[in-house]
Protein backbone atom coordinates (compact mmCIF):
# COMPACT_ATOMS: atom_id res chain seq x y z
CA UNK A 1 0.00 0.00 0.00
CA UNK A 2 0.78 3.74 -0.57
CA UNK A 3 0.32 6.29 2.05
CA UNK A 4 1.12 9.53 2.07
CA UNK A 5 3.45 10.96 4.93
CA UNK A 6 4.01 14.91 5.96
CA UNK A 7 6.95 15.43 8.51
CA UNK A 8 6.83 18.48 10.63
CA UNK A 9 9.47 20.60 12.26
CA UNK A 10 13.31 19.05 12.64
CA UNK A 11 11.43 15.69 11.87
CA UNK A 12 12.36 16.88 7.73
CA UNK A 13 16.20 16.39 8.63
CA UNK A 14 16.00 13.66 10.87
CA UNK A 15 14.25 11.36 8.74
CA UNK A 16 15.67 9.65 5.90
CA UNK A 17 16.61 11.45 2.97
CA UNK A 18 13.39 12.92 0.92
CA UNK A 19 10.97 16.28 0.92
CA UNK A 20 8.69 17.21 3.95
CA UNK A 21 5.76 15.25 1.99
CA UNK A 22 6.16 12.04 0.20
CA UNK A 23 4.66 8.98 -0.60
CA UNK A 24 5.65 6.18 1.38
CA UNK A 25 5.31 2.00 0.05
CA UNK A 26 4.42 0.21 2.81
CA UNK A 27 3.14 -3.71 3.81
CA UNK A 28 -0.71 -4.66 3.63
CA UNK A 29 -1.24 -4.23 7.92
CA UNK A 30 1.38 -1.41 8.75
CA UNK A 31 0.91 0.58 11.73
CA UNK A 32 2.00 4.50 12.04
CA UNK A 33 5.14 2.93 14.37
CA UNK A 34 6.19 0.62 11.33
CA UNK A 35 5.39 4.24 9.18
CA UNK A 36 7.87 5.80 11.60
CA UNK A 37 10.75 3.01 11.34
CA UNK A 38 10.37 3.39 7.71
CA UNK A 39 11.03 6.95 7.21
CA UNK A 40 13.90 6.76 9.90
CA UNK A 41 12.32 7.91 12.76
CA UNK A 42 11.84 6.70 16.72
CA UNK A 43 9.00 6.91 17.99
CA UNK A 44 9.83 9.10 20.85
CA UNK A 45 10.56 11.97 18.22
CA UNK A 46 7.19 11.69 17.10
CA UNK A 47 4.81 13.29 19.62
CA UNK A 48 1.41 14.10 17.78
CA UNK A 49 0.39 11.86 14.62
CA UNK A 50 -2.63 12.81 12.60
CA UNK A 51 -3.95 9.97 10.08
CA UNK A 52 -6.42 11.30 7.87
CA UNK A 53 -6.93 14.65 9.96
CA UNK A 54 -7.90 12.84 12.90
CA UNK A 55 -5.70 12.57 16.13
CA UNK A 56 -3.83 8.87 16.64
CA UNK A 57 -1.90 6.39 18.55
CA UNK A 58 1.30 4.83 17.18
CA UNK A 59 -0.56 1.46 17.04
CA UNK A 60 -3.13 2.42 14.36
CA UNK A 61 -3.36 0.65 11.33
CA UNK A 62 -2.81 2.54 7.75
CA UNK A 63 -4.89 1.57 4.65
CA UNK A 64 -3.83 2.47 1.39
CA UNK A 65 -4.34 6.04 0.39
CA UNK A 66 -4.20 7.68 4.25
CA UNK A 67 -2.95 10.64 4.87
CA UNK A 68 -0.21 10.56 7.89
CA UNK A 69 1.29 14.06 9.45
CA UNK A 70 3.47 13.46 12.40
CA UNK A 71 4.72 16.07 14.29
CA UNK A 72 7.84 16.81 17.02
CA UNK A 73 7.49 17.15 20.51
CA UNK A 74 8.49 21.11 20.14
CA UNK A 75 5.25 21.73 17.57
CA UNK A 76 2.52 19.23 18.80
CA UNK A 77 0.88 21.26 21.20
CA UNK A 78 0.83 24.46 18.31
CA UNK A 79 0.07 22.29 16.06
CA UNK A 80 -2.89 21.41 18.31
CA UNK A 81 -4.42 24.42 19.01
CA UNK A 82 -4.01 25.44 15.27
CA UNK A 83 -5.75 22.50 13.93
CA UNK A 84 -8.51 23.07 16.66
CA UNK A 85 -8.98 26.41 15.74
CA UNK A 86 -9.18 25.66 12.28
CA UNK A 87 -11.68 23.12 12.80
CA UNK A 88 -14.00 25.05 14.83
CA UNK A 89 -13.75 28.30 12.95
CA UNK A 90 -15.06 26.22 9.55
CA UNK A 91 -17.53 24.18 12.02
CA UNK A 92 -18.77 27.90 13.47
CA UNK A 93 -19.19 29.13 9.68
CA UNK A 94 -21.20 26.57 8.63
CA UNK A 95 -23.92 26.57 11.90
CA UNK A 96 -23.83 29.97 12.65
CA UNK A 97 -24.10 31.76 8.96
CA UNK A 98 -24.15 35.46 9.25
CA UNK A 99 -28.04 37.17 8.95
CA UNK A 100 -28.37 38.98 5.68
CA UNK A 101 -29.07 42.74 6.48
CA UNK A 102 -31.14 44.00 3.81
């Protein structure tokens, strides 16, 4: 399977050769810790890991296609809080549309 993987912060240079985002060939029943070893990286560098937008463990299993961003200890928590934001803000848009003054 193919998965795409986006490397944040110092996690570009510590990782094995190759850009911030790149496709990744992995085995049929890879976790995001096998994703990790892969790329060159321990797992205690990598201290947020979004698959697919979503927020999870090392342990989760990748399908073909996913989306992986995984993030240093020194940007998960801004990384966080922007991504919350984000979310919200486009959640808030959508419920709350603004009244059309006439």
């Amino acid at each position: 399977m193919i998965v795409t993987v986006l490397l944040g912060g110092h996690l570009r240079t510590e990782a094995k050769q190759g850009p911030q985002q790149r496709s990744v060939e992995l085995p049929e029943g890879a976790a995001v810790h096998d994703l990790c070893l892969t790329v060159g990286l321990t797992e205690d560098r990598v201290k947020m890991v979004l698959v697919n937008g979503r927020g999870s463990p090392m342990g989760t299993l990748l399908s073909d296609g996913d989306r992986i961003g995984l993030f240093p200890p020194e940007l998960a928590y801004n990384t966080f809080v922007s991504v919350s934001y984000r979310k919200e803000t486009a959640e808030g848009r959508q419920s709350n549309p603004r009244d059309v003054v006439d």
